[in-house]
Protein backbone atom coordinates (compact mmCIF):
# COMPACT_ATOMS: atom_id res chain seq x y z
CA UNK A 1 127.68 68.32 33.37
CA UNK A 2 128.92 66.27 30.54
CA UNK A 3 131.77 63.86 31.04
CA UNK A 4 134.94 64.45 29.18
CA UNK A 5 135.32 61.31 27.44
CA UNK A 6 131.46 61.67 26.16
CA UNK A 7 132.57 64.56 24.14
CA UNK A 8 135.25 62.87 22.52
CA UNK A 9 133.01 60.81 21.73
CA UNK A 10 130.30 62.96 20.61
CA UNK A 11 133.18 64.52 18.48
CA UNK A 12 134.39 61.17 16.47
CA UNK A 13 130.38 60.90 16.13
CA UNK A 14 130.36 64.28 14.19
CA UNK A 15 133.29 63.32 12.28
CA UNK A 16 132.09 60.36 11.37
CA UNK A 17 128.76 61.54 10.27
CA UNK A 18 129.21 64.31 8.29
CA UNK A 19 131.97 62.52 6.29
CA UNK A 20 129.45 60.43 4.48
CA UNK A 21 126.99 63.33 4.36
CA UNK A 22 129.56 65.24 2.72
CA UNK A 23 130.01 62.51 0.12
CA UNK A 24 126.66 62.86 -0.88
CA UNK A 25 126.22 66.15 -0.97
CA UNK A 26 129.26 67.05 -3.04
CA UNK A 27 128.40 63.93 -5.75
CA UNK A 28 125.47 66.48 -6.92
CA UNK A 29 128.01 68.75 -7.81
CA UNK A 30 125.70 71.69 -7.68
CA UNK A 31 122.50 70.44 -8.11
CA UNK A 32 119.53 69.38 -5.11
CA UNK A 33 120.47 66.76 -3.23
CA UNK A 34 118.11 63.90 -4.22
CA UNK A 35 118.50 65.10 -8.14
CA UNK A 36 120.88 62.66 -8.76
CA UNK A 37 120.14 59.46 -6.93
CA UNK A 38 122.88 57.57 -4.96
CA UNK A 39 123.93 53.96 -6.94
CA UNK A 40 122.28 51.21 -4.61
CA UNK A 41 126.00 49.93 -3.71
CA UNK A 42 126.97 53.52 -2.05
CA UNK A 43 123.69 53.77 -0.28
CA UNK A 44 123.97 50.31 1.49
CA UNK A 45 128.20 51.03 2.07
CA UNK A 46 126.69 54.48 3.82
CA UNK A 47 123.61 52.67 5.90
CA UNK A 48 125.86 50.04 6.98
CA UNK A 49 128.61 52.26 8.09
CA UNK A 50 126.41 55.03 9.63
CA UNK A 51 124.90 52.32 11.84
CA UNK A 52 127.90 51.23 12.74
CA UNK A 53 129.61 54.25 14.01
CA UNK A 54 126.33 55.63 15.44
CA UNK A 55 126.02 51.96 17.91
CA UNK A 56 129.57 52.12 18.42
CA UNK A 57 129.54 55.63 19.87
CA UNK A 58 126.62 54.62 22.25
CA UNK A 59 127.73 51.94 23.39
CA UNK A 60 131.99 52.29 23.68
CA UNK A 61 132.98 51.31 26.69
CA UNK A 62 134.78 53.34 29.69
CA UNK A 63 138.67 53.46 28.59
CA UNK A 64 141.10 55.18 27.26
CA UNK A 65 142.36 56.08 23.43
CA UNK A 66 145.46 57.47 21.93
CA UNK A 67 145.83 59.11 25.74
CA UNK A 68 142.10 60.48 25.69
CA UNK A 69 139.53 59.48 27.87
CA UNK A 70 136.06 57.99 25.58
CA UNK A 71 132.61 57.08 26.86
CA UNK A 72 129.66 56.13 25.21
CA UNK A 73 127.19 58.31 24.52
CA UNK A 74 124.42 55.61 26.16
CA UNK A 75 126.34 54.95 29.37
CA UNK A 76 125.96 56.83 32.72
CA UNK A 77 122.87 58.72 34.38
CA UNK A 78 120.57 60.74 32.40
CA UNK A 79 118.23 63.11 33.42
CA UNK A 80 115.76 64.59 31.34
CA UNK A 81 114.90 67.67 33.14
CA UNK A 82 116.88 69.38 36.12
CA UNK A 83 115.26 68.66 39.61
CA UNK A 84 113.66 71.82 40.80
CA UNK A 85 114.83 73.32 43.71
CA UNK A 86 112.40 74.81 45.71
């Protein structure tokens, strides 16, 4: 199972994400998404800050925020497949 805190964290990912998605999505107003291409100042402000949030939600450290337990997404044990039991 997934630890608590990773979820929160998983959660401000989301947030954070689809925020600047959002932004250019709704600056077509209407129209395909690439129609209108993004000025080279809001592309790099997005890049920047998508990388940002995206390395700081991997690698957050073990703690506790506003009274909610956080984790980064890159810390524990993974396993990519569930052991079989035979």
């Amino acid at each position: 199972p997934i630890e608590y805190g990773k979820i929160i964290t998983s959660i401000y990912l989301k947030v954070s994400l689809s925020d600047f998605l959002t932004l250019f999505s709704a600056r077509t107003q209407g129209e395909f998404f690439w129609s209108v291409l993004p000025s080279p100042i809001l592309l790099t402000a997005a890049g920047i800050s998508l990388v940002i949030s995206t390395i700081l939600a991997c690698v957050w450290p073990v703690g506790m925020l506003d009274r909610l337990p956080v984790m980064g997404l890159a810390l524990g044990e993974y396993k990519l497949l569930p052991h079989p039991s035979y």
